[in-house]
N, C-alpha and C. Protein backbone atom coordinates (compact mmCIF):
# COMPACT_ATOMS: atom_id res chain seq x y z
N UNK A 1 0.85 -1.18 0.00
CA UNK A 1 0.00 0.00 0.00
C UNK A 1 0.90 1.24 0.00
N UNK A 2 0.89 2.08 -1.20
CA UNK A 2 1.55 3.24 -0.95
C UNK A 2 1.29 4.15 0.22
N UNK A 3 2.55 5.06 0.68
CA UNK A 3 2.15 5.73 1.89
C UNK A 3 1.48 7.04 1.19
N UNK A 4 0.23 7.15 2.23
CA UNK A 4 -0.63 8.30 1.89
C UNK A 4 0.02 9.94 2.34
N UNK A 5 -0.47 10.71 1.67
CA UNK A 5 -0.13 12.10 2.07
C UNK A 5 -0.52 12.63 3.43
N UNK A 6 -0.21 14.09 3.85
CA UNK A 6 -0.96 14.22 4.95
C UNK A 6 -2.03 15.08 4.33
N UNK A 7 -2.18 15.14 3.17
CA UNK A 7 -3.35 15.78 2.34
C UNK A 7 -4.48 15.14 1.91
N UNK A 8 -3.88 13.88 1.72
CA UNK A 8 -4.93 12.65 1.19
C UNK A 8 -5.35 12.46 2.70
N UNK A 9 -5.00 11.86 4.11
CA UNK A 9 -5.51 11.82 5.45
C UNK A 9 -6.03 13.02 5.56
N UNK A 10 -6.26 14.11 5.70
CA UNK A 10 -6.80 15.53 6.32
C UNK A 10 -8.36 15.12 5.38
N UNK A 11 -8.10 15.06 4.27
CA UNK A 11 -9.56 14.33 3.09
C UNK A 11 -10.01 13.44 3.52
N UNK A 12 -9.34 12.31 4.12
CA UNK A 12 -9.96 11.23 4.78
C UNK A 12 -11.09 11.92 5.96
N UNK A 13 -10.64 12.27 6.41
CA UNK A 13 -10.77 12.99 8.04
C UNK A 13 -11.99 13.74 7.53
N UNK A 14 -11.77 14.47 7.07
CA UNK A 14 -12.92 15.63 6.49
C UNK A 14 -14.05 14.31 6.25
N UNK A 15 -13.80 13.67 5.17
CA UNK A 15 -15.18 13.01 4.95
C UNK A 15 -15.85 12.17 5.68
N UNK A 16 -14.86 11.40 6.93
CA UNK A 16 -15.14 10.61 8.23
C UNK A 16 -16.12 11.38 8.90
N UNK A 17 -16.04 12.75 8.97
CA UNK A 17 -16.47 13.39 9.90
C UNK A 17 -17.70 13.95 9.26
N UNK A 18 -18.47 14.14 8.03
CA UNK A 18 -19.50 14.78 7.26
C UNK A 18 -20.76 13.57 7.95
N UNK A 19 -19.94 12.94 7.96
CA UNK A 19 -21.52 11.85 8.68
C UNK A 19 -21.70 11.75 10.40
N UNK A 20 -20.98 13.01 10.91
CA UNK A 20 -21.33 13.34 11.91
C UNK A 20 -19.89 13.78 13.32
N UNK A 21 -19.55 14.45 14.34
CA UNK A 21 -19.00 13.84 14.87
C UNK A 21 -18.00 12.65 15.02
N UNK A 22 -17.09 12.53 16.23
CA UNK A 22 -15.95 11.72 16.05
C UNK A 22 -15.28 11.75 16.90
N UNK A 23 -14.66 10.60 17.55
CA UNK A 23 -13.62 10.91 18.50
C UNK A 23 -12.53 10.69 18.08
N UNK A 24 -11.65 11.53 18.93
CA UNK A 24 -10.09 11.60 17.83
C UNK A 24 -9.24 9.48 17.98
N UNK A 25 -9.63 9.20 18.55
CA UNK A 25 -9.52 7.91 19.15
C UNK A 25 -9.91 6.64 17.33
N UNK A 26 -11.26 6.96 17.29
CA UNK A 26 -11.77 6.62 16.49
C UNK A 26 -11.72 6.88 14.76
N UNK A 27 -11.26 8.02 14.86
CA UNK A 27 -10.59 8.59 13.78
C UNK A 27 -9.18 7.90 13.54
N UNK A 28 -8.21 7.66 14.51
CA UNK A 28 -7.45 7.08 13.95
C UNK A 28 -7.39 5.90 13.62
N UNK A 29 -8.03 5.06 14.66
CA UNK A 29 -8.45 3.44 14.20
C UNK A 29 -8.66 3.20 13.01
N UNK A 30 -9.95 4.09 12.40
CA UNK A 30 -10.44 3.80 11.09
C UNK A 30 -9.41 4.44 9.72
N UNK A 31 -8.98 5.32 10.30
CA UNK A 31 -8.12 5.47 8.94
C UNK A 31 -6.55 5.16 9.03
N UNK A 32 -6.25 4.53 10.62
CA UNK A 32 -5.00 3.96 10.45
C UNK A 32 -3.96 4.27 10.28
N UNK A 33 -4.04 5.57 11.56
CA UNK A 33 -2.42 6.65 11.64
C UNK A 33 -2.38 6.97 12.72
N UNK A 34 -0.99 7.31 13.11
CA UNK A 34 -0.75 7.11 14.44
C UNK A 34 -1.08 9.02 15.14
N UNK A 35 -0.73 8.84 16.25
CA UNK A 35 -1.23 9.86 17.20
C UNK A 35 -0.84 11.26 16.67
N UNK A 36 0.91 11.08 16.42
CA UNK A 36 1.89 12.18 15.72
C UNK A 36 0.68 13.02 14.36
N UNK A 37 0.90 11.86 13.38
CA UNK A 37 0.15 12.44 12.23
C UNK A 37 -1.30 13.13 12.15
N UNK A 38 -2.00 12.34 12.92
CA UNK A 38 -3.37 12.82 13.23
C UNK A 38 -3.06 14.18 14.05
N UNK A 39 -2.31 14.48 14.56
CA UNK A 39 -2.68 15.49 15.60
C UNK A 39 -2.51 16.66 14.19
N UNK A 40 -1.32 16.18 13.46
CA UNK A 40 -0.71 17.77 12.43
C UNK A 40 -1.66 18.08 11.56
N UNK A 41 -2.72 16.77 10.97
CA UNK A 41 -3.40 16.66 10.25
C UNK A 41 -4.72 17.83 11.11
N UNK A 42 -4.95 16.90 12.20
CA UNK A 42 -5.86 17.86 12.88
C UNK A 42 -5.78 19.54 13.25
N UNK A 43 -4.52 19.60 13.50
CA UNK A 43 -4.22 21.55 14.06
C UNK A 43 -4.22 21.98 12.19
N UNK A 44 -3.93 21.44 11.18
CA UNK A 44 -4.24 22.40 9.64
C UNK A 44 -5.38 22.45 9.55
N UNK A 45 -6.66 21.47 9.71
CA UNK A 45 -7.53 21.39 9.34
C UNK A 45 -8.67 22.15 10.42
N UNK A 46 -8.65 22.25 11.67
CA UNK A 46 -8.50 23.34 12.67
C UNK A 46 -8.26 25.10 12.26
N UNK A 47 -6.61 24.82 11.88
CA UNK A 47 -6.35 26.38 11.38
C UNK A 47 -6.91 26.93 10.27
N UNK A 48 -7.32 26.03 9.48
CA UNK A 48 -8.38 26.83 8.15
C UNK A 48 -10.02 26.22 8.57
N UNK A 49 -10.48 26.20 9.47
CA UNK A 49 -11.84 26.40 10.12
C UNK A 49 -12.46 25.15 9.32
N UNK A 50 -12.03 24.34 9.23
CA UNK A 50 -12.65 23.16 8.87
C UNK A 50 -12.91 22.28 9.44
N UNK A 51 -12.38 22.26 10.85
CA UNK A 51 -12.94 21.44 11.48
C UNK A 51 -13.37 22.16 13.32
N UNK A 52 -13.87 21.62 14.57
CA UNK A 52 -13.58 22.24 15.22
C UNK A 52 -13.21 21.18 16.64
N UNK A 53 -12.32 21.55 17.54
CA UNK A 53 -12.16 20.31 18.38
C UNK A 53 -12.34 20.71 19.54
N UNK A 54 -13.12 19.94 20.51
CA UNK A 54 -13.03 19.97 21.82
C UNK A 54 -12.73 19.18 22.33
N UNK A 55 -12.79 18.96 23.89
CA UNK A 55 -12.22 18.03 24.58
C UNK A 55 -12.93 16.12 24.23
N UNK A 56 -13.83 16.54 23.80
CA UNK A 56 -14.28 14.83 23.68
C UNK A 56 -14.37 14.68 22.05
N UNK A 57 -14.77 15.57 21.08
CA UNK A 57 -14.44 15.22 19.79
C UNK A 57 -14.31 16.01 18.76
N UNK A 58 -14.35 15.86 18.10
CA UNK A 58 -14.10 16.54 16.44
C UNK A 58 -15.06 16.90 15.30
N UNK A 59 -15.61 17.83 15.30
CA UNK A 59 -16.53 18.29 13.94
C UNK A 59 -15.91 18.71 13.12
N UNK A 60 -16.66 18.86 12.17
CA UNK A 60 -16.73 19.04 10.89
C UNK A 60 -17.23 20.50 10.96
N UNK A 61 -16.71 21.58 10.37
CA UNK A 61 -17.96 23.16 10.02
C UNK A 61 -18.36 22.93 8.68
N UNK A 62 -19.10 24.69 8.51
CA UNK A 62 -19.77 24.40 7.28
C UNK A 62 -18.78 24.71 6.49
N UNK A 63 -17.71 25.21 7.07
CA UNK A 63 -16.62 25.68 5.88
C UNK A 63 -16.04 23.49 5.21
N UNK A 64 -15.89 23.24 6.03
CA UNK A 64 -15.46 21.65 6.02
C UNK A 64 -16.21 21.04 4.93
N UNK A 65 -17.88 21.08 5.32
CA UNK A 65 -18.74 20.42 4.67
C UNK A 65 -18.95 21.00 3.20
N UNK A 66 -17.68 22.37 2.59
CA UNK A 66 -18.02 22.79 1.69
C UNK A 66 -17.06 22.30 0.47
N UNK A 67 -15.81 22.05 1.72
CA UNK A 67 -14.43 21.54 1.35
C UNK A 67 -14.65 20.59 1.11
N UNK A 68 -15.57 19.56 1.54
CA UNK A 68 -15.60 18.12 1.59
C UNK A 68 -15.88 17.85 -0.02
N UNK A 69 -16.94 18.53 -0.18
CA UNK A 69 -18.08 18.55 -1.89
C UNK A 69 -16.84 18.99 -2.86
N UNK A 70 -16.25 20.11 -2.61
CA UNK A 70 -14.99 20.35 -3.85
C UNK A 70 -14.10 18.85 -3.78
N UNK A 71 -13.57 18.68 -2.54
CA UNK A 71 -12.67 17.56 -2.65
C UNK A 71 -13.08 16.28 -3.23
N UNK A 72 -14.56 15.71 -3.13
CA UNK A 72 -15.18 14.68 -3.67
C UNK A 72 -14.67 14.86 -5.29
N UNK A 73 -15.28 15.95 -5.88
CA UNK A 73 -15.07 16.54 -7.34
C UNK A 73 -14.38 16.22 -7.57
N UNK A 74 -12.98 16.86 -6.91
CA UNK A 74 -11.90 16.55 -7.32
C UNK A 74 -11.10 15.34 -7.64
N UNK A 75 -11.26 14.60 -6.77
CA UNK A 75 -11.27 13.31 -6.47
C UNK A 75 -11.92 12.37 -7.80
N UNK A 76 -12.82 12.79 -7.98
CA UNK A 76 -13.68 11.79 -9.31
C UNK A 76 -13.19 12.64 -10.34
N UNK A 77 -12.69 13.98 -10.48
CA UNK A 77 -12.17 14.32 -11.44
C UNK A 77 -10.69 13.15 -11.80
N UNK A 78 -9.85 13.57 -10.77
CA UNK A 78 -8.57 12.54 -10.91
C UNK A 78 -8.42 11.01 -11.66
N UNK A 79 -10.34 10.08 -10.59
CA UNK A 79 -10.01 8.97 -11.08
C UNK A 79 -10.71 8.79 -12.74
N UNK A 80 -11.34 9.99 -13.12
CA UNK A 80 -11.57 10.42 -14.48
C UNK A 80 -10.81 10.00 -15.78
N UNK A 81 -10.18 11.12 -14.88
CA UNK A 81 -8.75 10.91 -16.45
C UNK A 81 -7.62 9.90 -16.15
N UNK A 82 -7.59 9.38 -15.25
CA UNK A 82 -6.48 8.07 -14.47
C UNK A 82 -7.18 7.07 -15.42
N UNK A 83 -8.25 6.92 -15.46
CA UNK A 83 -9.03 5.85 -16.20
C UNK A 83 -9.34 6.58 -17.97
N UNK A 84 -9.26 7.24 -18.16
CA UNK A 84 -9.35 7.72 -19.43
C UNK A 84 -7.93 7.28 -20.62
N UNK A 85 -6.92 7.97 -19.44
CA UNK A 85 -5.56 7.44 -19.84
C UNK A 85 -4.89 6.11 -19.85
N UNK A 86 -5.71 5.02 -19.05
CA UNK A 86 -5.26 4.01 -19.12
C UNK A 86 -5.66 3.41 -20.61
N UNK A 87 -7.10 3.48 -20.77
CA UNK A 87 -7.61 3.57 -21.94
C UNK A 87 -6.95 3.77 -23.36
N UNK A 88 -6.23 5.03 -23.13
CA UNK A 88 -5.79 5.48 -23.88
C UNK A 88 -4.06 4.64 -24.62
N UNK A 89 -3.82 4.38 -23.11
CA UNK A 89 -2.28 3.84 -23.12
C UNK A 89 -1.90 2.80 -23.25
């Protein structure tokens, strides 16, 4: 499994969290990074108001839930032309 970005995890995170709440506990279980990474992932995504944290868990804002919808796009844009070009090649 290639190692993921901390851009591709912060996307993870974002979309974990659009279906509600989260504990930071649980967040890492499911996407399978350790304490270090999650935390850096968490204070960027924090510092541009995308997410918000308190002592027991982690939301999502509406700025997040807006980020989330571009990043999906984006995302199906990528596996778009990844698959267009294989096609092609």
């Amino acid at each position: 499994m290639p190692k993921r970005t901390l851009t591709e995890i912060s996307g993870l995170i974002l979309l974990h969290l659009k279906d509600g709440p989260q504990k930071k506990t649980w967040i890492m279980r499911n996407l399978k990074v350790d304490n270090r990474t999650l935390n850096r992932c968490l204070d960027t995504l924090a510092k541009y108001g995308l997410i918000t944290i308190s002592d027991k868990q982690i939301e999502i804002t509406e700025k997040g839930l807006n980020f989330v919808n571009i990043y999906k796009e984006f995302i199906q844009l990528l596996d778009r032309n990844s698959n267009k070009k294989q096609r092609e090649g």
